[in-house]
N, C-alpha and C. Protein backbone atom coordinates (compact mmCIF):
# COMPACT_ATOMS: atom_id res chain seq x y z
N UNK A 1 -120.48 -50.31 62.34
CA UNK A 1 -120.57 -48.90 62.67
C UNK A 1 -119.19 -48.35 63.06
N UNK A 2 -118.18 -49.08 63.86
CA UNK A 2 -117.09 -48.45 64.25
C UNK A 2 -116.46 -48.59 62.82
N UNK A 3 -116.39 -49.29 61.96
CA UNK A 3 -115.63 -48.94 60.74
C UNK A 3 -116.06 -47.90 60.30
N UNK A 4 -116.83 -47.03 60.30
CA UNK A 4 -117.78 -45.91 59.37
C UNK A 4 -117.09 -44.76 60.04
N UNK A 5 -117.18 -45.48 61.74
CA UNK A 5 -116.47 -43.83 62.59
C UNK A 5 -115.24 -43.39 62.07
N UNK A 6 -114.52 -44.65 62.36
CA UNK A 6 -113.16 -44.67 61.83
C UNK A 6 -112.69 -44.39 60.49
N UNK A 7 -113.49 -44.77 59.82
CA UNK A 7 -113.49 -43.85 58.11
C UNK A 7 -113.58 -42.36 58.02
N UNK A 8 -114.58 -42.01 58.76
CA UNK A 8 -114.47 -40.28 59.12
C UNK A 8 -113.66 -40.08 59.55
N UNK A 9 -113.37 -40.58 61.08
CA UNK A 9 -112.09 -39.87 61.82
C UNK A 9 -110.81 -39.53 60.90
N UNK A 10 -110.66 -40.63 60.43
CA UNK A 10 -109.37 -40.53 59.56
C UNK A 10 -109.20 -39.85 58.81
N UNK A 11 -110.42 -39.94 57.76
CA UNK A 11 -110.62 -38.92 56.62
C UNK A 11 -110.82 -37.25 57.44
N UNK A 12 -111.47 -37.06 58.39
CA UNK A 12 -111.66 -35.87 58.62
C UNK A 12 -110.23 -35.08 59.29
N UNK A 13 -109.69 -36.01 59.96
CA UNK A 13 -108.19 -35.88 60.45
C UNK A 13 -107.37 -35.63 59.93
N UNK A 14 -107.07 -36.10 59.25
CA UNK A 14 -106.48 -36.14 57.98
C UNK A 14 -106.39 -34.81 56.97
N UNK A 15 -107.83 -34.66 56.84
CA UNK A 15 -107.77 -33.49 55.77
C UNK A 15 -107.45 -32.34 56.62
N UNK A 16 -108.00 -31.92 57.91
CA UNK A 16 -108.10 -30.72 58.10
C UNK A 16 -107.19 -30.81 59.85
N UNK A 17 -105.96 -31.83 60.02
CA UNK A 17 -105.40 -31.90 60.61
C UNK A 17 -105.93 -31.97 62.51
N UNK A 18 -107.32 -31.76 62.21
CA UNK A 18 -107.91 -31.92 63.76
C UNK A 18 -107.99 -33.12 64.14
N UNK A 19 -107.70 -33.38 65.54
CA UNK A 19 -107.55 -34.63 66.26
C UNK A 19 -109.10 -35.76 65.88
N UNK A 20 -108.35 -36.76 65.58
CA UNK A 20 -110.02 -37.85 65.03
C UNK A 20 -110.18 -37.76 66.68
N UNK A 21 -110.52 -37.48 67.69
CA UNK A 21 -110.44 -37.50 68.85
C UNK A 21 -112.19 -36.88 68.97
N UNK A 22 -111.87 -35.78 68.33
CA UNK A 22 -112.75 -34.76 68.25
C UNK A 22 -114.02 -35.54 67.25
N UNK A 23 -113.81 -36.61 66.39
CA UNK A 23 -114.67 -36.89 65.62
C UNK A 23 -115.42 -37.92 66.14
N UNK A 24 -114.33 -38.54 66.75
CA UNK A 24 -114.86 -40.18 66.75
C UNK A 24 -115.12 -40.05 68.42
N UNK A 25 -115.00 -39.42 69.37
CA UNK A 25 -115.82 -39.07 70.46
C UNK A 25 -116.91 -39.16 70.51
N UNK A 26 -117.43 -38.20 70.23
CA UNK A 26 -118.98 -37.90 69.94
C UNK A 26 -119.40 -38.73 69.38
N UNK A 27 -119.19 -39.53 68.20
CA UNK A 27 -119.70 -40.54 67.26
C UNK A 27 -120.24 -41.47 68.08
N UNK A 28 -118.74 -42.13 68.56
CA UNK A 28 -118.81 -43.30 69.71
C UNK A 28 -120.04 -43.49 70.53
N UNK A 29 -120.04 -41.95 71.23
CA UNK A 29 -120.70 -42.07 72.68
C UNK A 29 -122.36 -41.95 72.03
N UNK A 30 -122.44 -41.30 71.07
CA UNK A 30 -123.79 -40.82 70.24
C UNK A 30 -124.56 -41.84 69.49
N UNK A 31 -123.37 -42.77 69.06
CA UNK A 31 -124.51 -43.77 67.90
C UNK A 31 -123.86 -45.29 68.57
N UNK A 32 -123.01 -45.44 69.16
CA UNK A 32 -122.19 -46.65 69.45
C UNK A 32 -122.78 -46.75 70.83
N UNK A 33 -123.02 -45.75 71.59
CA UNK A 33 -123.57 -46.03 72.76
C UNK A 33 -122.70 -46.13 74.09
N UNK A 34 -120.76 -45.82 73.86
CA UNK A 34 -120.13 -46.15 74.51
C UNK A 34 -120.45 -45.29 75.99
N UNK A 35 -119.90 -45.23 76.90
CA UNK A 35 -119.54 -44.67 77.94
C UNK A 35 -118.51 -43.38 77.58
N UNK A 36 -118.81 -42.14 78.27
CA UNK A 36 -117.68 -41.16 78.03
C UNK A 36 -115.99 -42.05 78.01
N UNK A 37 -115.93 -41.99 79.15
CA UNK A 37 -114.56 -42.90 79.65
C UNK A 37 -113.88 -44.01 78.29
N UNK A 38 -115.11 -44.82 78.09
CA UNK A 38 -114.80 -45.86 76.72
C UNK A 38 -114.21 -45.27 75.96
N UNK A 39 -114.91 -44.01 75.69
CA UNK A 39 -115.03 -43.44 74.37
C UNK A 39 -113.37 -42.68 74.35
N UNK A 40 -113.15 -42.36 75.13
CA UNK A 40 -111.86 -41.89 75.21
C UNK A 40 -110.80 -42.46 75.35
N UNK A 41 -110.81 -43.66 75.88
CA UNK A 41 -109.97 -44.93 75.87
C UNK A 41 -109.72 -45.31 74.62
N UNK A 42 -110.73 -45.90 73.80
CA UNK A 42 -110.88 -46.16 72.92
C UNK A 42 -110.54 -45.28 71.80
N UNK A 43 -110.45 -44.43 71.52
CA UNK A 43 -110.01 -42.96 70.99
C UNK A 43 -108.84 -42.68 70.65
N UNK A 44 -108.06 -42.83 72.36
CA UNK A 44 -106.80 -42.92 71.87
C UNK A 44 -106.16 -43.76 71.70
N UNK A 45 -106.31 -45.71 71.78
CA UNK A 45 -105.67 -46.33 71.11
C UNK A 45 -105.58 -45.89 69.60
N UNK A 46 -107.00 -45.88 69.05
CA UNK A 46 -107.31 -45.57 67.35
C UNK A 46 -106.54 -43.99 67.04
N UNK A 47 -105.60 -43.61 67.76
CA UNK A 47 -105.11 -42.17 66.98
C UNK A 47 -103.84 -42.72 67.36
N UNK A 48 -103.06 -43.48 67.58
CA UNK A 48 -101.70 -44.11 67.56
C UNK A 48 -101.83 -44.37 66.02
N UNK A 49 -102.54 -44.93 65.85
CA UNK A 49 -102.34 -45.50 64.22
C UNK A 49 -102.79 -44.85 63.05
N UNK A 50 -103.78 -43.95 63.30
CA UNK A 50 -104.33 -42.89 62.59
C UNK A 50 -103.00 -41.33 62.63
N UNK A 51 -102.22 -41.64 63.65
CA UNK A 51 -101.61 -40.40 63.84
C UNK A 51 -100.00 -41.19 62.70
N UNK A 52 -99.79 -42.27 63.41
CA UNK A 52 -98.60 -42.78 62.84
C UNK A 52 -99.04 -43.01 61.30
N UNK A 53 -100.10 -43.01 60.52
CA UNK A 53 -100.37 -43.34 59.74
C UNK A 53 -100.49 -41.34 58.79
N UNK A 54 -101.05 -40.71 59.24
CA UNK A 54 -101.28 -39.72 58.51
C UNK A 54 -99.73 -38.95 58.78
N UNK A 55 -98.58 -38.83 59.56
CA UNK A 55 -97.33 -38.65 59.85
C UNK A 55 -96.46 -39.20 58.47
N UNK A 56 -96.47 -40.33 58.32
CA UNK A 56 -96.08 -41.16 57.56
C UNK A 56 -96.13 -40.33 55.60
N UNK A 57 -97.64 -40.10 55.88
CA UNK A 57 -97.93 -39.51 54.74
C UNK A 57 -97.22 -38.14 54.55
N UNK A 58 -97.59 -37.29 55.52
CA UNK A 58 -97.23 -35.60 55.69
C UNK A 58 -95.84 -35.56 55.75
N UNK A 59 -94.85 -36.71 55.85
CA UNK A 59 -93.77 -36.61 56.22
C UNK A 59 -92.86 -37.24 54.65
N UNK A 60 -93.68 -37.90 53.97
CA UNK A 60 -93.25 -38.08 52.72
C UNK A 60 -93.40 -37.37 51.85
N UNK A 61 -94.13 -36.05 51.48
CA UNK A 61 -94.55 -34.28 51.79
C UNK A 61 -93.70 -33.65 51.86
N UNK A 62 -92.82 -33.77 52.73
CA UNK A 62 -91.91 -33.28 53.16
C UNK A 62 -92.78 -31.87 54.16
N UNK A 63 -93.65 -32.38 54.95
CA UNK A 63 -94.41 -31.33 55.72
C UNK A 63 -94.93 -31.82 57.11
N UNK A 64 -93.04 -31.85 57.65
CA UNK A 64 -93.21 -32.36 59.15
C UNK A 64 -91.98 -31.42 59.40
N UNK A 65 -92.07 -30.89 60.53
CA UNK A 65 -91.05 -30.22 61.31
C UNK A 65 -90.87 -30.71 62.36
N UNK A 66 -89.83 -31.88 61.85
CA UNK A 66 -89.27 -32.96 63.11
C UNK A 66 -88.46 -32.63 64.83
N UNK A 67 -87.67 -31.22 64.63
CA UNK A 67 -87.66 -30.96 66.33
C UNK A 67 -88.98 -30.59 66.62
N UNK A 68 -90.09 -29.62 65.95
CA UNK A 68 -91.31 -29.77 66.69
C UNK A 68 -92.16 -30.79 67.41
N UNK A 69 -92.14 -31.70 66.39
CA UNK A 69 -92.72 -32.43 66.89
C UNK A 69 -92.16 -33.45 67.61
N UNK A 70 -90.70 -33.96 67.71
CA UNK A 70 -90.24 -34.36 68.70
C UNK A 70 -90.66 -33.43 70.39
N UNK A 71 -90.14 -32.40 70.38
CA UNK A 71 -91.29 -31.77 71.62
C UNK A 71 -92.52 -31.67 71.60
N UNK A 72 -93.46 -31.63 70.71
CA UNK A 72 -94.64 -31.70 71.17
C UNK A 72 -95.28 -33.18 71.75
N UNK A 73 -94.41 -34.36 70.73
CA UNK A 73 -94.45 -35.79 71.46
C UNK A 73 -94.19 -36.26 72.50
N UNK A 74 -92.94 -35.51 73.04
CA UNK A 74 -92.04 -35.76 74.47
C UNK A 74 -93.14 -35.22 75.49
N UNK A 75 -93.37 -34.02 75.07
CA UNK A 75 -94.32 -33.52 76.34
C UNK A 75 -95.57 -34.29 76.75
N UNK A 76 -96.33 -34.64 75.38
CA UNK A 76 -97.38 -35.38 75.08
C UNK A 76 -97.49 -36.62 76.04
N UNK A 77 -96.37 -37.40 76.02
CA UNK A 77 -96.37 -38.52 76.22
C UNK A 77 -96.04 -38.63 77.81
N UNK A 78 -95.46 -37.13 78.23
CA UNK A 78 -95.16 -37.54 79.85
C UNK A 78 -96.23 -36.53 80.55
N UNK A 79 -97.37 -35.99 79.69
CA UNK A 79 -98.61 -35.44 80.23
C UNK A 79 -99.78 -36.63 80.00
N UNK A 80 -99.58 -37.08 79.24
CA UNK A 80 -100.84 -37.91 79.12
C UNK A 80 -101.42 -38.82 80.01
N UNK A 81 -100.52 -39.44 80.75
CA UNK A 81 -101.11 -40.47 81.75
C UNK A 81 -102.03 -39.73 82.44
N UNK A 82 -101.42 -38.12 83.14
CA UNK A 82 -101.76 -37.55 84.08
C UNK A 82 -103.28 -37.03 83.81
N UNK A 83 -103.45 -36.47 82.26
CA UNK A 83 -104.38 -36.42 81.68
C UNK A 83 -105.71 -37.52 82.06
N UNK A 84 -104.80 -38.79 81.56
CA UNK A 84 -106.21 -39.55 81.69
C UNK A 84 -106.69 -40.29 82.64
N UNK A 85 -105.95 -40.55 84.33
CA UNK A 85 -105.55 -40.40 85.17
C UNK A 85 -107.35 -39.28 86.34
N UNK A 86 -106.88 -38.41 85.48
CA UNK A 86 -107.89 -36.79 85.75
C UNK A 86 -109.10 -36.94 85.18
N UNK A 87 -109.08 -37.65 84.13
CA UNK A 87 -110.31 -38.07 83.24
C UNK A 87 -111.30 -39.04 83.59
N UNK A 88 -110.71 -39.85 84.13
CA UNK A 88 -111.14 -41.78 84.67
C UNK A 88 -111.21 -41.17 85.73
N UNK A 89 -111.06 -40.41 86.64
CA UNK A 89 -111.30 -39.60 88.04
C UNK A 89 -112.59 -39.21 87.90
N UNK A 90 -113.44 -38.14 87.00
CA UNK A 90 -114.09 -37.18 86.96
C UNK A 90 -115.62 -38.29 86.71
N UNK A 91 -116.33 -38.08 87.25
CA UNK A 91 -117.91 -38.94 87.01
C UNK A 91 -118.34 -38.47 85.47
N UNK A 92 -119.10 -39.20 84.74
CA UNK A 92 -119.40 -39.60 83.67
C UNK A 92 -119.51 -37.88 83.12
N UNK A 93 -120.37 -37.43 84.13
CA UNK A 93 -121.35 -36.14 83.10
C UNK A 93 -120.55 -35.22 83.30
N UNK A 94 -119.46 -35.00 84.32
CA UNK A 94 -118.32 -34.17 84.15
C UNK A 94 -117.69 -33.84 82.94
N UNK A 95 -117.44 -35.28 82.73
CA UNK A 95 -116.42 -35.76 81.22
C UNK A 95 -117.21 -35.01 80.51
N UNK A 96 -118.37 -35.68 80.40
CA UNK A 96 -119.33 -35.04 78.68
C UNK A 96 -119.10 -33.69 78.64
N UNK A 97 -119.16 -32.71 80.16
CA UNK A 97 -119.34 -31.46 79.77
C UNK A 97 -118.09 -30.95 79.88
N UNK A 98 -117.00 -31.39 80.14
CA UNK A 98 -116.20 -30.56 80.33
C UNK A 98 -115.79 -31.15 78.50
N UNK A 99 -115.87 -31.94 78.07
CA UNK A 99 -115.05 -32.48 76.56
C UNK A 99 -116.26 -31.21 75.57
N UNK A 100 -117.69 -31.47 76.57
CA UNK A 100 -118.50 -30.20 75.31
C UNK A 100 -117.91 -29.14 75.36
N UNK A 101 -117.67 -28.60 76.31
CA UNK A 101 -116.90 -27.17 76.44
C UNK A 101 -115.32 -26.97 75.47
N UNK A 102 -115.01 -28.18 75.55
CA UNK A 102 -113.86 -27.96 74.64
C UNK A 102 -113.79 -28.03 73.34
N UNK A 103 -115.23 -28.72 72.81
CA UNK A 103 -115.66 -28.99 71.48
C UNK A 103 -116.17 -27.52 71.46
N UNK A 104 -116.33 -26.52 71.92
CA UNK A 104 -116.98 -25.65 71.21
C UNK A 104 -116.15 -24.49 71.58
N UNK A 105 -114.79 -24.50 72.81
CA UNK A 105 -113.82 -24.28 72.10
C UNK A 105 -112.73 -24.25 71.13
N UNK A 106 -112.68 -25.17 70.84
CA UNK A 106 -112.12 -25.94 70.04
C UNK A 106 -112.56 -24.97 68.01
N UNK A 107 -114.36 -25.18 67.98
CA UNK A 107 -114.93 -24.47 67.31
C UNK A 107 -114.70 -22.83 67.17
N UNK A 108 -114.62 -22.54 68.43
CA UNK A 108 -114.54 -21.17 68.23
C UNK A 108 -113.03 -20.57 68.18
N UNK A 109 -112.11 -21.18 68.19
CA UNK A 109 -111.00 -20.76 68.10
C UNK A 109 -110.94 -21.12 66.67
N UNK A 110 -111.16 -22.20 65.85
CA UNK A 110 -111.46 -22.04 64.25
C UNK A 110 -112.33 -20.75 63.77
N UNK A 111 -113.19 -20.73 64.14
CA UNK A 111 -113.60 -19.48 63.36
C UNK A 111 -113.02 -18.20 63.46
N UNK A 112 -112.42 -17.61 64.74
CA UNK A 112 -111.85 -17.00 64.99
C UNK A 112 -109.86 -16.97 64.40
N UNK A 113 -109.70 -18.07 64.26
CA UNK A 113 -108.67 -17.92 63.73
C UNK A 113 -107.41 -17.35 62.83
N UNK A 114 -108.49 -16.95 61.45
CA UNK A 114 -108.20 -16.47 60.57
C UNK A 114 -108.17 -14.64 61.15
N UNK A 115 -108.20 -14.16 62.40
CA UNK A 115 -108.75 -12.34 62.39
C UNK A 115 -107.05 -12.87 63.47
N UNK A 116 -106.85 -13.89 64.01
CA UNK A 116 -105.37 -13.96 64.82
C UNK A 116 -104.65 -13.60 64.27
N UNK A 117 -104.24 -14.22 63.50
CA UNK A 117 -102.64 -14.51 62.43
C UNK A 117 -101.99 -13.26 62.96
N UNK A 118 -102.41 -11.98 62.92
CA UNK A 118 -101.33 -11.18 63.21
C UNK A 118 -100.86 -10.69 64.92
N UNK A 119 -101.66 -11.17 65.59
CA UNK A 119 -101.14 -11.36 67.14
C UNK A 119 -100.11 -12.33 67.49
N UNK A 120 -99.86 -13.38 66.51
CA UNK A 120 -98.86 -14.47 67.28
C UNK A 120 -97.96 -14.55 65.68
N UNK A 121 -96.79 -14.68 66.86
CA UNK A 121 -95.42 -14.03 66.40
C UNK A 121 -95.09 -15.45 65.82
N UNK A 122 -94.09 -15.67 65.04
CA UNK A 122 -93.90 -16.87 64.26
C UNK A 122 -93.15 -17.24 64.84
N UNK A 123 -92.24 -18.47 65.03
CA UNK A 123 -91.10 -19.23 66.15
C UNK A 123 -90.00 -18.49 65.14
N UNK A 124 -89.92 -17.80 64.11
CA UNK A 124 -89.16 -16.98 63.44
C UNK A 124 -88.92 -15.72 63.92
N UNK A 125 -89.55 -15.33 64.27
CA UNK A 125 -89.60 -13.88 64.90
C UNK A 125 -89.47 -13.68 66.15
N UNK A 126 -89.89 -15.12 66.75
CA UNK A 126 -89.31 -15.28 68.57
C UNK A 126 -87.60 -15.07 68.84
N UNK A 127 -87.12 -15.83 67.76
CA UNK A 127 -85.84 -15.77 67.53
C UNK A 127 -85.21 -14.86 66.89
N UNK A 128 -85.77 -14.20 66.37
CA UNK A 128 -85.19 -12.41 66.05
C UNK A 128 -84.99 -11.75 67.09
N UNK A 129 -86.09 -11.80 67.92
CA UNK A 129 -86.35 -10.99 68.66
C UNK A 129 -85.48 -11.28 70.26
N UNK A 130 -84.97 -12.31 70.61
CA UNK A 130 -84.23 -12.74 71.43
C UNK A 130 -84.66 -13.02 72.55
N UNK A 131 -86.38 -14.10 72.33
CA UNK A 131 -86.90 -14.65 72.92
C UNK A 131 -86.33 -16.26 73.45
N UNK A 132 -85.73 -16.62 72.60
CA UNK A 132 -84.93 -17.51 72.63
C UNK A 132 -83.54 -17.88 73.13
């Protein structure tokens, strides 16, 4: 069964760039039976290699914007402990609901997405504009 999750995650990650986090969560805790906490542990070992792995690809593409994501990694990596830290803190049904709440933010900022585009300014236009 965890090979099957992990076949989605990847594949779904992959295609439509959302965190397998988001896939293989729910999966986990739903058909695997894990513990919230597990499930998130477990989660993010499997997106080190799913991330280094679909990077790899997008980047032979030529569809990586390497100072970005050097900051979005740097930050990533010196928020995350604190993150999970806050997480392994919070009692089981906390987790579930506070991760549901974000799954269906998460949702609704996709659907909504496409009516944005013209509220947020491009990192092109920050720098026109002498935001920078």
């Amino acid at each position: 069964m965890s090979v099957l999750i992990g076949f989605v995650a990847g594949m779904f990650g992959g295609l439509v760039g959302l965190g397998g986090g988001v896939i293989m969560i729910p999966l986990m805790v739903g058909i695997r039976k894990l513990s919230q906490h597990t499930a998130h542990g477990t989660s993010l070992v499997a997106l080190v290699f799913t991330g280094l792995a679909g990077t790899a690809a997008y980047y032979l593409k030529g569809s990586v914007d390497l100072a970005a994501a050097a900051l979005l990694a740097a930050t990533a990596v010196f928020t995350a402990r604190a993150g999970a830290k806050f997480a392994h803190a919070l009692p089981e049904w906390k987790l579930k609901r506070s991760f549901g709440a974000f799954l269906i933010f998460v949702s609704l900022l996709l659907l909504v997405k496409p009516y944005l585009t013209g509220l947020v300014l491009s990192t092109a236009a920050w720098y026109r504009q002498g935001c920078f």
